[in-house]
Each structure stands twice: as structure tokens, then as C-alpha cells.
N, C-alpha and C. Protein backbone atom coordinates (compact mmCIF):
# COMPACT_ATOMS: atom_id res chain seq x y z
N UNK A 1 0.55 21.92 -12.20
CA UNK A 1 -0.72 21.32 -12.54
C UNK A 1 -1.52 22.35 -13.31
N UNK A 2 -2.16 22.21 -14.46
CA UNK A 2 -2.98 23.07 -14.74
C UNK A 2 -4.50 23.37 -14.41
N UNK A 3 -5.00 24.31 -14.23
CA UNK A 3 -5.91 24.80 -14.45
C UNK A 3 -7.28 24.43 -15.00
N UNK A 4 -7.92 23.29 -14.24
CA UNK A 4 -9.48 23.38 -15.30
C UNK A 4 -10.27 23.92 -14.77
N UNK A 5 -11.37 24.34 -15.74
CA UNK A 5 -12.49 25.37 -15.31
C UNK A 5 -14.14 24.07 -15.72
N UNK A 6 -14.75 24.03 -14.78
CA UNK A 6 -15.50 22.93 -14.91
C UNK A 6 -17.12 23.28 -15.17
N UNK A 7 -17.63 22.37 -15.77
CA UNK A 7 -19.37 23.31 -15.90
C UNK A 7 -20.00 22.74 -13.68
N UNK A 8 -20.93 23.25 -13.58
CA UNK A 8 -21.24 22.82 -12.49
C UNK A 8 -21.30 21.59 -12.19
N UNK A 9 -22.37 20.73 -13.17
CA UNK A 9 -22.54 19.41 -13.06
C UNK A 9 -20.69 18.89 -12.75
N UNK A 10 -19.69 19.00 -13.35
CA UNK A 10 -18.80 18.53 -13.53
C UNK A 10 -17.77 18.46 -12.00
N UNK A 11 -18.01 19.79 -11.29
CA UNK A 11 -17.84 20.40 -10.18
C UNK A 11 -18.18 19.13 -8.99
N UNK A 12 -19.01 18.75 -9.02
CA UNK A 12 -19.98 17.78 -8.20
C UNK A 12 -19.99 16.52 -8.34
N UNK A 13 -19.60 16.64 -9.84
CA UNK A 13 -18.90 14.57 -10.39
C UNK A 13 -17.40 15.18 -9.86
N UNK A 14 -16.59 15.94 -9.93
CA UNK A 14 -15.43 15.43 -9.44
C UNK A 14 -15.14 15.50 -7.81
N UNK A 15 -15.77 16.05 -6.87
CA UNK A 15 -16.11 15.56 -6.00
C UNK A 15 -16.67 14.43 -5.15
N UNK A 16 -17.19 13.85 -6.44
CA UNK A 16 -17.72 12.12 -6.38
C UNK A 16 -16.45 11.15 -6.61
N UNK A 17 -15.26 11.92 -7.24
CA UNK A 17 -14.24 11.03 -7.90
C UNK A 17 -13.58 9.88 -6.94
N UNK A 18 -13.14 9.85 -5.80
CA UNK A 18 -12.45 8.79 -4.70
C UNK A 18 -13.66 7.50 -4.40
N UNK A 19 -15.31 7.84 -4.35
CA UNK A 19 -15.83 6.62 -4.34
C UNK A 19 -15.61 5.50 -5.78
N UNK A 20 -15.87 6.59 -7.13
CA UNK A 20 -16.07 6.36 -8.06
C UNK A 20 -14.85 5.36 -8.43
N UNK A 21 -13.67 5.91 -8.63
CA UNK A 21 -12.15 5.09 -8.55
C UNK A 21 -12.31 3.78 -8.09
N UNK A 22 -12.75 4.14 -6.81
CA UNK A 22 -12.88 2.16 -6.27
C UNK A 22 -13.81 1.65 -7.25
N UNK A 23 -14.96 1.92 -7.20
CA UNK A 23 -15.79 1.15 -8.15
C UNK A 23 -15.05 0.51 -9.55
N UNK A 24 -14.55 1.23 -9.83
CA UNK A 24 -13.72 1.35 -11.59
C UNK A 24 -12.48 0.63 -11.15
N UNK A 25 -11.75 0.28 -10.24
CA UNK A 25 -10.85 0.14 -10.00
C UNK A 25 -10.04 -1.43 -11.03
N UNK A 26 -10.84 -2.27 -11.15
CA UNK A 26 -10.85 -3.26 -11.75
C UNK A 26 -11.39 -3.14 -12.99
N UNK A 27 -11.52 -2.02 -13.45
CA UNK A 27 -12.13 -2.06 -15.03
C UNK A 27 -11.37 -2.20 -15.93
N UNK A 28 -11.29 -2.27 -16.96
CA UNK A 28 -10.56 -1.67 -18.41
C UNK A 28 -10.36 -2.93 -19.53
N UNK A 29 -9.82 -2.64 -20.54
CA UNK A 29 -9.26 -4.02 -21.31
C UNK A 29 -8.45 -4.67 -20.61
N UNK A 30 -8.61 -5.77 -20.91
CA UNK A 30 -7.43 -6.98 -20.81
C UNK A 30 -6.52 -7.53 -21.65
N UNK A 31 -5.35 -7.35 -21.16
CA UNK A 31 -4.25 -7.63 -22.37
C UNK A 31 -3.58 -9.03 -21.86
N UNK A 32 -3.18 -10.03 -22.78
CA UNK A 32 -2.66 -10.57 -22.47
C UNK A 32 -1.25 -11.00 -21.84
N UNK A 33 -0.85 -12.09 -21.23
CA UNK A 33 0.33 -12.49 -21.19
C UNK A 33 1.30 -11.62 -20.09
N UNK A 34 1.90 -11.75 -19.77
CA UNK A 34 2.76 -11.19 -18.30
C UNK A 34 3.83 -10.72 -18.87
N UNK A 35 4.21 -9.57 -18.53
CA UNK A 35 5.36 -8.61 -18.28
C UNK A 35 6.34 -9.43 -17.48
N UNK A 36 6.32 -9.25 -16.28
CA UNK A 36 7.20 -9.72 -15.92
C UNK A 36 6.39 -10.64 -14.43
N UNK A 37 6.97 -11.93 -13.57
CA UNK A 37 6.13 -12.06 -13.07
C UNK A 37 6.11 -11.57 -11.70
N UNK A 38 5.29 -11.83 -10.63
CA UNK A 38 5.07 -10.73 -9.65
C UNK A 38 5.33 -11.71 -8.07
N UNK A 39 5.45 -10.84 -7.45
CA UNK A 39 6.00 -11.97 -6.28
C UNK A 39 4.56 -11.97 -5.44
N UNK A 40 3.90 -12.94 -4.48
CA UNK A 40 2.89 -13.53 -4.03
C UNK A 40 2.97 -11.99 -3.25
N UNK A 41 1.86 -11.14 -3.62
CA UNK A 41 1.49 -10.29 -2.47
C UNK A 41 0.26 -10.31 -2.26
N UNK A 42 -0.34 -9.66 -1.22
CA UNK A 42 -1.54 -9.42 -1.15
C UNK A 42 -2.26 -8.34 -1.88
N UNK A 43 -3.49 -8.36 -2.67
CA UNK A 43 -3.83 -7.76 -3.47
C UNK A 43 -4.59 -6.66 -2.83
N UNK A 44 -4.11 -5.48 -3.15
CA UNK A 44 -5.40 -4.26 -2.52
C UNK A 44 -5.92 -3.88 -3.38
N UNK A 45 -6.97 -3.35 -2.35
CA UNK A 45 -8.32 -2.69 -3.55
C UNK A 45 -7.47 -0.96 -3.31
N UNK A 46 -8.53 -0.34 -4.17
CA UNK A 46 -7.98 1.06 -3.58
C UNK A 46 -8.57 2.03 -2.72
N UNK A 47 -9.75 1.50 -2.26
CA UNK A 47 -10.29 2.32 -0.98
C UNK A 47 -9.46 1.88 0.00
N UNK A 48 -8.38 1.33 0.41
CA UNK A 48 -7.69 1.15 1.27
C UNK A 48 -6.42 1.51 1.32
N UNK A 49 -6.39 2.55 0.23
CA UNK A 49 -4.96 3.34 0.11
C UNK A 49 -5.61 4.45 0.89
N UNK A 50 -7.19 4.55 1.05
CA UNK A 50 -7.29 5.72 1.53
C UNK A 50 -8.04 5.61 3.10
N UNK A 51 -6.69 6.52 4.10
CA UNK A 51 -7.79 6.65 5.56
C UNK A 51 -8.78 6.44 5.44
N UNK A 52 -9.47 5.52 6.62
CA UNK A 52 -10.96 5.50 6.75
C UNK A 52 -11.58 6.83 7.20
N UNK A 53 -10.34 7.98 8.59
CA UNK A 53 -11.47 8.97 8.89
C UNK A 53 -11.51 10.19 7.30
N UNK A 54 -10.70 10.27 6.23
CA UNK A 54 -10.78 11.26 5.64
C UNK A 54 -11.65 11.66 4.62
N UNK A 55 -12.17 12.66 4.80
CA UNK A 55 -13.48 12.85 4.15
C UNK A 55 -13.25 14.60 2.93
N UNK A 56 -13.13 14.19 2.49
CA UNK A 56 -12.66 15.78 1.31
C UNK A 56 -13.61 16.12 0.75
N UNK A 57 -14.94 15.73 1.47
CA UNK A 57 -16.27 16.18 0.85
C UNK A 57 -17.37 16.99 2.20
N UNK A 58 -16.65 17.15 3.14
CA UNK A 58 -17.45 17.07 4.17
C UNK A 58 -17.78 18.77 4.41
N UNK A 59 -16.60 19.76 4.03
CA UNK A 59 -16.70 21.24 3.94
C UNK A 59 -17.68 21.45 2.65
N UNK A 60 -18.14 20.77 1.83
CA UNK A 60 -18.50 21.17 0.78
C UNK A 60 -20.51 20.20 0.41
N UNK A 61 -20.24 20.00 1.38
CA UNK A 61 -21.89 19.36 1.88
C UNK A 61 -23.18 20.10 1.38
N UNK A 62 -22.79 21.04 2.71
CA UNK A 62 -23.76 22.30 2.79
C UNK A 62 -23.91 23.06 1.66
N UNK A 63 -23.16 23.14 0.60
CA UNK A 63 -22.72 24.31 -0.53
C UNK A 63 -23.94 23.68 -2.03
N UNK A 64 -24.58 24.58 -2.52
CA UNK A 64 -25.41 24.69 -3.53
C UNK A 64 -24.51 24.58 -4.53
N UNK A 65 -23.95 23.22 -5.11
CA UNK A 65 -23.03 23.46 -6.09
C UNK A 65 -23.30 23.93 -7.59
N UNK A 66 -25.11 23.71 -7.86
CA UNK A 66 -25.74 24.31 -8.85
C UNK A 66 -25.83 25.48 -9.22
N UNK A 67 -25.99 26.24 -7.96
CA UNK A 67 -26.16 27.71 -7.86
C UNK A 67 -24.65 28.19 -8.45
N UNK A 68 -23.65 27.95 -8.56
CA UNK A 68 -22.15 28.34 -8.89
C UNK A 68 -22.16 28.51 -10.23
N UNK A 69 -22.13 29.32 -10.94
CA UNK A 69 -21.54 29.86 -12.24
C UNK A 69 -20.11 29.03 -12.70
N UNK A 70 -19.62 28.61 -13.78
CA UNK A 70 -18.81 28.38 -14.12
C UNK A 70 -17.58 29.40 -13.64
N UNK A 71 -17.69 30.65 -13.85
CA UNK A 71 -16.77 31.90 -13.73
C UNK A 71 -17.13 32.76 -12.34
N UNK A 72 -17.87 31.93 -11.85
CA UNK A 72 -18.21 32.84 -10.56
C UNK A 72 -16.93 32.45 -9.34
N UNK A 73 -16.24 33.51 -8.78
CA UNK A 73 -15.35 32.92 -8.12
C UNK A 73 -15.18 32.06 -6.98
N UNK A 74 -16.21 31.98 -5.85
CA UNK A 74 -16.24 30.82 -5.28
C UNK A 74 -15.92 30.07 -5.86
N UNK A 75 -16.29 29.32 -7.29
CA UNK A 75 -16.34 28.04 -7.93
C UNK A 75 -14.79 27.55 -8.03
N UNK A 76 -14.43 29.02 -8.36
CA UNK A 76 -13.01 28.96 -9.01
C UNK A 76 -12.30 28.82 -7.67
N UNK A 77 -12.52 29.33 -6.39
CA UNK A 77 -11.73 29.64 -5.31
C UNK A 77 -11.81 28.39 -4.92
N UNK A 78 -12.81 27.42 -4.65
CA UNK A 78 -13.77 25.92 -3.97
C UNK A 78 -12.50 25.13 -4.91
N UNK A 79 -12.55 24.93 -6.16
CA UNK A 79 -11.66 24.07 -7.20
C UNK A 79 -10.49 24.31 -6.94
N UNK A 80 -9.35 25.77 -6.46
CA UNK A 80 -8.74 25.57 -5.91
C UNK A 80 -8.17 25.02 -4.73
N UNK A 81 -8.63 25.20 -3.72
CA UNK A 81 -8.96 24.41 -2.45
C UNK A 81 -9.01 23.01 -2.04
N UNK A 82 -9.96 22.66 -3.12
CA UNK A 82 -10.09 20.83 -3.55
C UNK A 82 -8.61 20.01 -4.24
N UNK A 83 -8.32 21.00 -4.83
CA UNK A 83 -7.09 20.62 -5.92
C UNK A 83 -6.08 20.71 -4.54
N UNK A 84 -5.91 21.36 -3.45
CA UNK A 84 -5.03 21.11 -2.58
C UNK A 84 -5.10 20.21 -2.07
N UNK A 85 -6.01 19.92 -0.92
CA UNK A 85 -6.61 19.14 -0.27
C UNK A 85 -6.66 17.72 -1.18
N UNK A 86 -6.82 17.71 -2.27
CA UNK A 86 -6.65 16.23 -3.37
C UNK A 86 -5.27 16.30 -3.24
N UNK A 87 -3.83 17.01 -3.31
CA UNK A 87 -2.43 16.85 -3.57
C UNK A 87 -1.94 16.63 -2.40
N UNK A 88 -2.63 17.27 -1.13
CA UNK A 88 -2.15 16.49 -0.13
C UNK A 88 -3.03 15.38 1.12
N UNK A 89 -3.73 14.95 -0.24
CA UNK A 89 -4.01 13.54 0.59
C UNK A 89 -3.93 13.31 1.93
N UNK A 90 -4.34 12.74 2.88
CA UNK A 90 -3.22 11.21 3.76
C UNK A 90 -3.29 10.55 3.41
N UNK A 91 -2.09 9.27 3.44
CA UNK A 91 -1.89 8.24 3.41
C UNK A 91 -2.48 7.29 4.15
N UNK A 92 -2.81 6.58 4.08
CA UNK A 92 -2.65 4.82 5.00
C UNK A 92 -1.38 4.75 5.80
N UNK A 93 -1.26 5.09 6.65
CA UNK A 93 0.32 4.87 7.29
C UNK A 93 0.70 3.37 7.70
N UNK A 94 -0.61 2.15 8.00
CA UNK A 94 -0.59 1.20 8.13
C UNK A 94 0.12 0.44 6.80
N UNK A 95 -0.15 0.81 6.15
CA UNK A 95 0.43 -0.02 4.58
C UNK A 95 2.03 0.30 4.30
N UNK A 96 2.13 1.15 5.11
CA UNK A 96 4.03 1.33 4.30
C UNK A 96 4.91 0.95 5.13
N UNK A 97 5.51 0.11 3.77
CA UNK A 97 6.55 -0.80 4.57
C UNK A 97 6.15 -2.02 3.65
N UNK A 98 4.55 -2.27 3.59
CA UNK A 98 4.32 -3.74 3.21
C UNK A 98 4.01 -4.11 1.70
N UNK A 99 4.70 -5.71 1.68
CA UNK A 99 4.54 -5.80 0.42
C UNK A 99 2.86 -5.73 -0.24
N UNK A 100 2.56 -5.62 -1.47
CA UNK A 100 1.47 -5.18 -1.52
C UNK A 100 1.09 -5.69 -3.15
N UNK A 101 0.08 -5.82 -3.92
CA UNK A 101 -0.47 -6.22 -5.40
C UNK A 101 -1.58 -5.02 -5.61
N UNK A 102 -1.50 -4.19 -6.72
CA UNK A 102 -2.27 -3.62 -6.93
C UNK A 102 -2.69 -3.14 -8.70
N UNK A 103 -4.00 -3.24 -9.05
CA UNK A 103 -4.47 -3.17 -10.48
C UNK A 103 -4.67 -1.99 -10.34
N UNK A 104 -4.31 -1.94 -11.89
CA UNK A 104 -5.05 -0.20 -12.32
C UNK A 104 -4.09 0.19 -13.89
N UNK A 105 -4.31 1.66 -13.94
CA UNK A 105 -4.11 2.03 -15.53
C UNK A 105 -2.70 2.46 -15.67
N UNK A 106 -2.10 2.59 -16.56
CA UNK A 106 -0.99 3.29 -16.76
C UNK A 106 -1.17 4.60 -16.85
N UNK A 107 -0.47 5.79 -16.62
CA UNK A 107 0.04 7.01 -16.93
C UNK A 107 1.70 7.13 -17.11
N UNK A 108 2.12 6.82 -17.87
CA UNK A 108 3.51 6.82 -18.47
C UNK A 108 4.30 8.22 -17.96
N UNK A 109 5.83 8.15 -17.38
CA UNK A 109 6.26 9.36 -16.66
C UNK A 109 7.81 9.18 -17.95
N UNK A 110 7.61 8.30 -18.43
CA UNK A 110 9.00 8.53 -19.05
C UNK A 110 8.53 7.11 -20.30
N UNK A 111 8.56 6.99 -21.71
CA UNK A 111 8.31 6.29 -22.62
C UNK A 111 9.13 6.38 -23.27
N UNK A 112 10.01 5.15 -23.88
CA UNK A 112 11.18 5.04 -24.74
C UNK A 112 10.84 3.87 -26.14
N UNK A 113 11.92 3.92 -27.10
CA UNK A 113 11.52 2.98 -28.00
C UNK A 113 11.65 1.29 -26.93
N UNK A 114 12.49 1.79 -25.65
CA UNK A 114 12.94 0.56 -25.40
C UNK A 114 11.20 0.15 -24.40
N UNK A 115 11.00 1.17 -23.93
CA UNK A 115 9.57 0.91 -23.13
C UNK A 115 9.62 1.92 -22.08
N UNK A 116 8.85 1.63 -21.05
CA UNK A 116 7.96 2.14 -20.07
C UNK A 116 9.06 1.69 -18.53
N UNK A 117 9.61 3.05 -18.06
CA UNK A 117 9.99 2.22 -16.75
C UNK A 117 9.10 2.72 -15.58
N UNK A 118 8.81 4.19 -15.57
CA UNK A 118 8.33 4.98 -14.24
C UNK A 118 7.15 5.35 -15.01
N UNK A 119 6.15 5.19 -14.13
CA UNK A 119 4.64 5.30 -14.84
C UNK A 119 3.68 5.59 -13.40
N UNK A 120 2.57 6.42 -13.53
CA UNK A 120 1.90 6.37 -12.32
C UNK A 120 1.03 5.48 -12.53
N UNK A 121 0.20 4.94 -10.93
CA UNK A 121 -0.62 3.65 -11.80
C UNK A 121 -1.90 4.29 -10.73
N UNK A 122 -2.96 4.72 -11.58
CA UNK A 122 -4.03 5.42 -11.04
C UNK A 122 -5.09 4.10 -11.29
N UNK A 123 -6.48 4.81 -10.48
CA UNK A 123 -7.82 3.71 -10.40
C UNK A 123 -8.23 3.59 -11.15
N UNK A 124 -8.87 4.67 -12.11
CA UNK A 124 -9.66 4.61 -13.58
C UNK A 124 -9.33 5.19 -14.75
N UNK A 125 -9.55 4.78 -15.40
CA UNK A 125 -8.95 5.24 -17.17
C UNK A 125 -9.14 6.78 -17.40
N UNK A 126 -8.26 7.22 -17.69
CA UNK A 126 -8.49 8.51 -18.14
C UNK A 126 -7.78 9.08 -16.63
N UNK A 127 -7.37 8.79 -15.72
CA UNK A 127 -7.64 9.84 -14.80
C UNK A 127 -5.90 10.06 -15.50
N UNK A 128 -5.71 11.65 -14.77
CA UNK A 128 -4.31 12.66 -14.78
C UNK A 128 -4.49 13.07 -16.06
N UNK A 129 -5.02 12.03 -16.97
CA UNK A 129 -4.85 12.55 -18.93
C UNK A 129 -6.16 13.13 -19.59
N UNK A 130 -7.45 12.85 -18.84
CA UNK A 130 -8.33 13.15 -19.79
C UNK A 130 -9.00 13.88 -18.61
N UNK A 131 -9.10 13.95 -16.97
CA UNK A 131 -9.52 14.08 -16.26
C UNK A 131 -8.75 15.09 -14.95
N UNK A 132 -9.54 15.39 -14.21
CA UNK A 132 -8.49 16.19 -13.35
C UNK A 132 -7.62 15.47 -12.82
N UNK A 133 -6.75 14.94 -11.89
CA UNK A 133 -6.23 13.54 -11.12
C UNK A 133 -6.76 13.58 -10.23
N UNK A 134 -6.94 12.18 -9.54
CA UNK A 134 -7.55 11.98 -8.33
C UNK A 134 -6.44 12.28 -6.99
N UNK A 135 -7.17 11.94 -5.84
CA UNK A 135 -6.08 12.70 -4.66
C UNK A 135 -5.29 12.28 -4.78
N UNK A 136 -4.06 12.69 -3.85
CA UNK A 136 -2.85 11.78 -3.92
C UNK A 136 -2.82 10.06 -3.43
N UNK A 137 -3.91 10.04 -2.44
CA UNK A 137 -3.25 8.59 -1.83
C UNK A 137 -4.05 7.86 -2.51
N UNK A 138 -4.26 8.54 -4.06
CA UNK A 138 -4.87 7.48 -5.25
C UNK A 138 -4.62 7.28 -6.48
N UNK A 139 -3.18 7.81 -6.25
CA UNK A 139 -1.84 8.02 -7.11
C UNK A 139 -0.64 6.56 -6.91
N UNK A 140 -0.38 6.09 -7.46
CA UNK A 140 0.83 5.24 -6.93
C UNK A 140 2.16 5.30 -8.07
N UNK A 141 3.14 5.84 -7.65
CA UNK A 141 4.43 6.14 -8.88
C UNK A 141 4.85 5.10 -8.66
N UNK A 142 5.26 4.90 -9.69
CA UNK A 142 6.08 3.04 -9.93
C UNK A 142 6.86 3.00 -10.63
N UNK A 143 7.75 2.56 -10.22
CA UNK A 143 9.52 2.48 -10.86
C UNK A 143 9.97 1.17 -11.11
N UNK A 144 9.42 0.22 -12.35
CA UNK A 144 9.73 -0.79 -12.69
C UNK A 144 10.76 -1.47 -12.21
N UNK A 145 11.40 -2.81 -11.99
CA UNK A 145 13.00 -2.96 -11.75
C UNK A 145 13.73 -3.25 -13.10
N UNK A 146 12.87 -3.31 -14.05
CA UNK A 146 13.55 -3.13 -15.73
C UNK A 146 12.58 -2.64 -16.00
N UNK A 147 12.76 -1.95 -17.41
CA UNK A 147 11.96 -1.26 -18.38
C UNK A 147 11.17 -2.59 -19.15
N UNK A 148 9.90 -1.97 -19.22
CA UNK A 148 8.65 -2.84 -19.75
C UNK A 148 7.98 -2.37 -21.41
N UNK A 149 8.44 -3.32 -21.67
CA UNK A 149 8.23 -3.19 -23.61
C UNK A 149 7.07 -3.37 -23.83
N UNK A 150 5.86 -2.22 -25.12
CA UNK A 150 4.85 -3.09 -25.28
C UNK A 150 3.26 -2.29 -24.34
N UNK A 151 4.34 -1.63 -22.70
CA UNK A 151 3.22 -0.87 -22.13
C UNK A 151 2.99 0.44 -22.78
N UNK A 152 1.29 0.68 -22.96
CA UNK A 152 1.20 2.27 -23.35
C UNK A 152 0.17 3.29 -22.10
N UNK A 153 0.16 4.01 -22.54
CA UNK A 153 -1.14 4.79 -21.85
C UNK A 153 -2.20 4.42 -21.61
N UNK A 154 -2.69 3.94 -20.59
CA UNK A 154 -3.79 3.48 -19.93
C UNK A 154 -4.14 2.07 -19.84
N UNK A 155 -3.27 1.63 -20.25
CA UNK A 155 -3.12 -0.13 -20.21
C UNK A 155 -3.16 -0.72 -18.65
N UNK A 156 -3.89 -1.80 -18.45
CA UNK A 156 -4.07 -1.93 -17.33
C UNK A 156 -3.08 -3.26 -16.82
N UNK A 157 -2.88 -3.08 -15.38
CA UNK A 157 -1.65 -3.72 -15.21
C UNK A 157 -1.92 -4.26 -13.53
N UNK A 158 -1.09 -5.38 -13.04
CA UNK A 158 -0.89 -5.47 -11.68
C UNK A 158 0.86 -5.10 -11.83
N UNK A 159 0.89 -4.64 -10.56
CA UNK A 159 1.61 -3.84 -9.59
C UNK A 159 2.15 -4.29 -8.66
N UNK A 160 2.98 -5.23 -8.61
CA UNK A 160 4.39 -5.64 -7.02
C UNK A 160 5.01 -5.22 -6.29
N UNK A 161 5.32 -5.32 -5.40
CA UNK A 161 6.31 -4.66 -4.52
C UNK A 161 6.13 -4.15 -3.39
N UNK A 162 6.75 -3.28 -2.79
CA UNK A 162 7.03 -3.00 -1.17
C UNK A 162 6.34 -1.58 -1.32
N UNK A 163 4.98 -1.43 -1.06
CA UNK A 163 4.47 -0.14 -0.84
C UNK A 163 4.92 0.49 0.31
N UNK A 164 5.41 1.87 -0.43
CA UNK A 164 5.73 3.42 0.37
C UNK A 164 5.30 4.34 -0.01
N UNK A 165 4.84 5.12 1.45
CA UNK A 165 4.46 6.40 1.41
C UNK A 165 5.25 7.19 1.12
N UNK A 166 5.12 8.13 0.02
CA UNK A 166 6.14 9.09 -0.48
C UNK A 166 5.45 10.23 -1.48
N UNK A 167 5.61 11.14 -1.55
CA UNK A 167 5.30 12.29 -2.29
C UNK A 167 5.83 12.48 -3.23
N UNK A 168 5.47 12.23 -4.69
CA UNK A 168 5.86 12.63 -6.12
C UNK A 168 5.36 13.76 -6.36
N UNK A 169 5.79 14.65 -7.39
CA UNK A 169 5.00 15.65 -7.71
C UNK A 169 5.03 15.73 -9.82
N UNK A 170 4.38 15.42 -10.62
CA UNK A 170 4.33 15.36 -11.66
C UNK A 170 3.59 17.12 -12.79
N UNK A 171 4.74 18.03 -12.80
CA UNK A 171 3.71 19.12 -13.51
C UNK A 171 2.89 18.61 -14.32
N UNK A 172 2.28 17.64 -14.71
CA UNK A 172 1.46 17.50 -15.58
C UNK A 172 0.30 16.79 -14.85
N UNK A 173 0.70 15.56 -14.55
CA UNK A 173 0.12 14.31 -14.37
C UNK A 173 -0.42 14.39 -13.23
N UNK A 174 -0.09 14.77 -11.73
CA UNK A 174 -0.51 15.11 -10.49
C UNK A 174 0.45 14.65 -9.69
N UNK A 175 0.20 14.65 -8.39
CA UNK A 175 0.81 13.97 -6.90
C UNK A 175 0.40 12.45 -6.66
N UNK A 176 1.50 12.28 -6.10
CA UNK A 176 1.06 10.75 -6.08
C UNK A 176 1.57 10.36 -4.48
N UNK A 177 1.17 9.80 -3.74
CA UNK A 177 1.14 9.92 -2.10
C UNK A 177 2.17 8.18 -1.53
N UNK A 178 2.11 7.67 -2.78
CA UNK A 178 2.56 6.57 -2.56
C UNK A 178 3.73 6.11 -3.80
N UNK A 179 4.64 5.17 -3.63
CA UNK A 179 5.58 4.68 -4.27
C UNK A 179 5.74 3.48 -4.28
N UNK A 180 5.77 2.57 -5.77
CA UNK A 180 6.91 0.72 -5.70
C UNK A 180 8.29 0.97 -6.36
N UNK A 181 9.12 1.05 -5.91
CA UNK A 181 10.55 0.68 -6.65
C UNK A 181 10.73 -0.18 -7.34
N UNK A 182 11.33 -0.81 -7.81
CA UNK A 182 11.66 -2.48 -8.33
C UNK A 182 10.59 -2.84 -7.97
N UNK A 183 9.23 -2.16 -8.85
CA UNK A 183 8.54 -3.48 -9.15
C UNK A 183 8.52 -4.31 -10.58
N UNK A 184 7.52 -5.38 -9.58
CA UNK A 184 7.22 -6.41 -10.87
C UNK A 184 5.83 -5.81 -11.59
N UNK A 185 5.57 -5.73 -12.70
CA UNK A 185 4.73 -5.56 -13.24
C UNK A 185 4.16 -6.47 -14.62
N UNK A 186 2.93 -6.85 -14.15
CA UNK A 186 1.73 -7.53 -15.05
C UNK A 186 0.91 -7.45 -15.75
N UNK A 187 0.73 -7.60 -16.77
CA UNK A 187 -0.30 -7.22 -17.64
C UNK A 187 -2.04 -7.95 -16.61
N UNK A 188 -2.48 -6.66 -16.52
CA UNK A 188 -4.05 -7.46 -16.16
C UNK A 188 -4.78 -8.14 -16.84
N UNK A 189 -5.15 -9.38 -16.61
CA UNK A 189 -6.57 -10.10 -17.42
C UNK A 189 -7.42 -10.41 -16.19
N UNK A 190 -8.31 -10.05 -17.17
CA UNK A 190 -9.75 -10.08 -16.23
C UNK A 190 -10.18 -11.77 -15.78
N UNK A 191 -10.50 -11.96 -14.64
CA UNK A 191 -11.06 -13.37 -14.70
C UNK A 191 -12.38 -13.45 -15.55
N UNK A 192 -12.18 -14.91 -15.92
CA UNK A 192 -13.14 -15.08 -16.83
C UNK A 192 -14.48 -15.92 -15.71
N UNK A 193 -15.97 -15.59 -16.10
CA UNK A 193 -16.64 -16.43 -15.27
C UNK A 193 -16.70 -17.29 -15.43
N UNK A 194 -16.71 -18.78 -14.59
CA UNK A 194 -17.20 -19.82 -14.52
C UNK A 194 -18.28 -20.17 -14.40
């Protein structure tokens, strides 16, 4: 994983990042038309990938995050620390095993002329590529059951299959705390209001 060095303000938004995700979780363009189609699961949000008791903000309460220098080493030592504590997540242990539906963005782990098979499917746009990644159990690696033509980077999608807890590790992209094998995957469209 590499290395970012953050201004303060930035320090304190990414500490905000696991509420923020849910909020966003349903955002992005809508593309049409279905990939492939998806078998009747129940749809999760993504605050429910994550324990209710776990709190990765709770050592860092008390702490003047303004007062921190960009280069001052607490900052740097605190960002290390967080970056752990984000890679090793907990899981939901209640959820694995079960089949499961879940929206969110692409992060592509392997892209061919033929398409997209293994891709992580994170909460909000930009996260792993433009952003630090979010924790692990807000990671989900997904292993298509065919390769999907047509998907790119950050395209938003539903998600099939038999959620498992499992540990990926991506040098680039981040940890991901959860896994679908053979899934089905959907292009997301947004409902329209009535």
C-alpha cells in the first residue's frame, strides 16, 4: 500500500470515511441494461458489512487533529496506525455464508480486451484510486462467474452471490475483508421517482 501524507483537514475527513461510504453508498451514474442477471438476494446496505460494536475513531477522539503538522510525526505515526486498524477491519461474522445483493463502484483487479472478471466493489467513487481505501469490511473482492464486457473503473454495479469473509490483500488497491465468487453482476440504475 502506499504511503499518503495528508494536510490536517484531510487527516480528520478520512477518519470520517466509514460513515461517509454509507451515505454515498448508492450514488454514482447509472448505466444501463444488465450484465448479467442476478439471483433474488437480499440487498445490503454497507453499514452492515460493518460490526455494530467497532469504532476506529474512538482512540483518536481526544487528539487535536488541527494542532498536527503535516510532517510532524505523530501525524505520520496516527496515519500509520489507522491504515492498520482500516486493513484489519472485523467482519460481520453474521453475514458469511449468506446469499447477499450489494451496490457500489468498480475497482478493476485484472482488465482485458475481453473485460473485467475480479474487481473490488467499494462504497464511493474514487475510493482505493483517488483516495486512501476504506477499511477492510468495506472492501468486497468479486470474482465474476464469467468475464464482464463493457465494465470500467468506477462504474457502478449490483453484486450477487454467497457473501464470505475472507482477506484479500491488493498492493495497490487495499484489503478487502470480504469475498463473491461466481457472481452475478449488474449494471446499477438508479430508481427513477414516481
Amino acid at each position: 500500500m502506499r504511503r499518503v501524507l495528508f494536510p490536517r483537514a484531510r487527516l480528520a475527513a478520512a477518519l470520517l470515511l466509514v460513515p461517509l461510504a454509507a451515505l454515498l453508498s448508492a450514488c454514482g451514474p447509472g448505466v444501463a441494461g444488465p450484465v448479467q442477471s442476478t439471483a433474488a438476494a437480499p440487498e445490503l446496505k454497507w453499514e452492515e458489512l460493518i460490526p455494530k460494536s467497532w469504532d476506529p475513531t474512538r482512540r483518536y477522539r481526544n487528539i487535536s487533529l488541527e494542532a498536527l503538522r503535516d510532517n510532524d510525526p505523530r501525524a505520520i505515526q496516527m496515519l500509520d496506525e489507522m491504515r492498520a486498524v482500516w486493513d484489519n477491519a472485523p467482519v460481520n461474522v453474521a453475514l458469511d455464508g449468506k446469499a447477499a445483493k450489494l451496490a457500489g463502484f468498480v475497482v478493476p483487479l485484472d482488465n482485458t480486451q475481453e473485460g473485467i472478471r475480479e474487481f473490488l466493489l467499494v462504497p464511493y467513487f474514487g475510493a482505493c484510486i483517488h483516495t486512501p481505501p476504506p477499511p477492510a469490511n468495506q472492501i468486497v473482492r468479486v470474482v465474476a462467474a464469467s468475464t464482464v464486457k463493457g465494465l470500467h473503473a468506477m462504474d457502478t454495479v449490483y453484486v450477487s452471490g454467497t457473501l464470505k469473509a475472507a482477506r484479500y490483500s491488493s498492493a495497490d488497491m487495499g484489503v478487502s475483508g470480504y469475498e463473491i465468487k461466481s457472481a452475478a453482476v449488474e449494471r446499477f440504475v438508479p430508481k427513477q421517482p414516481q
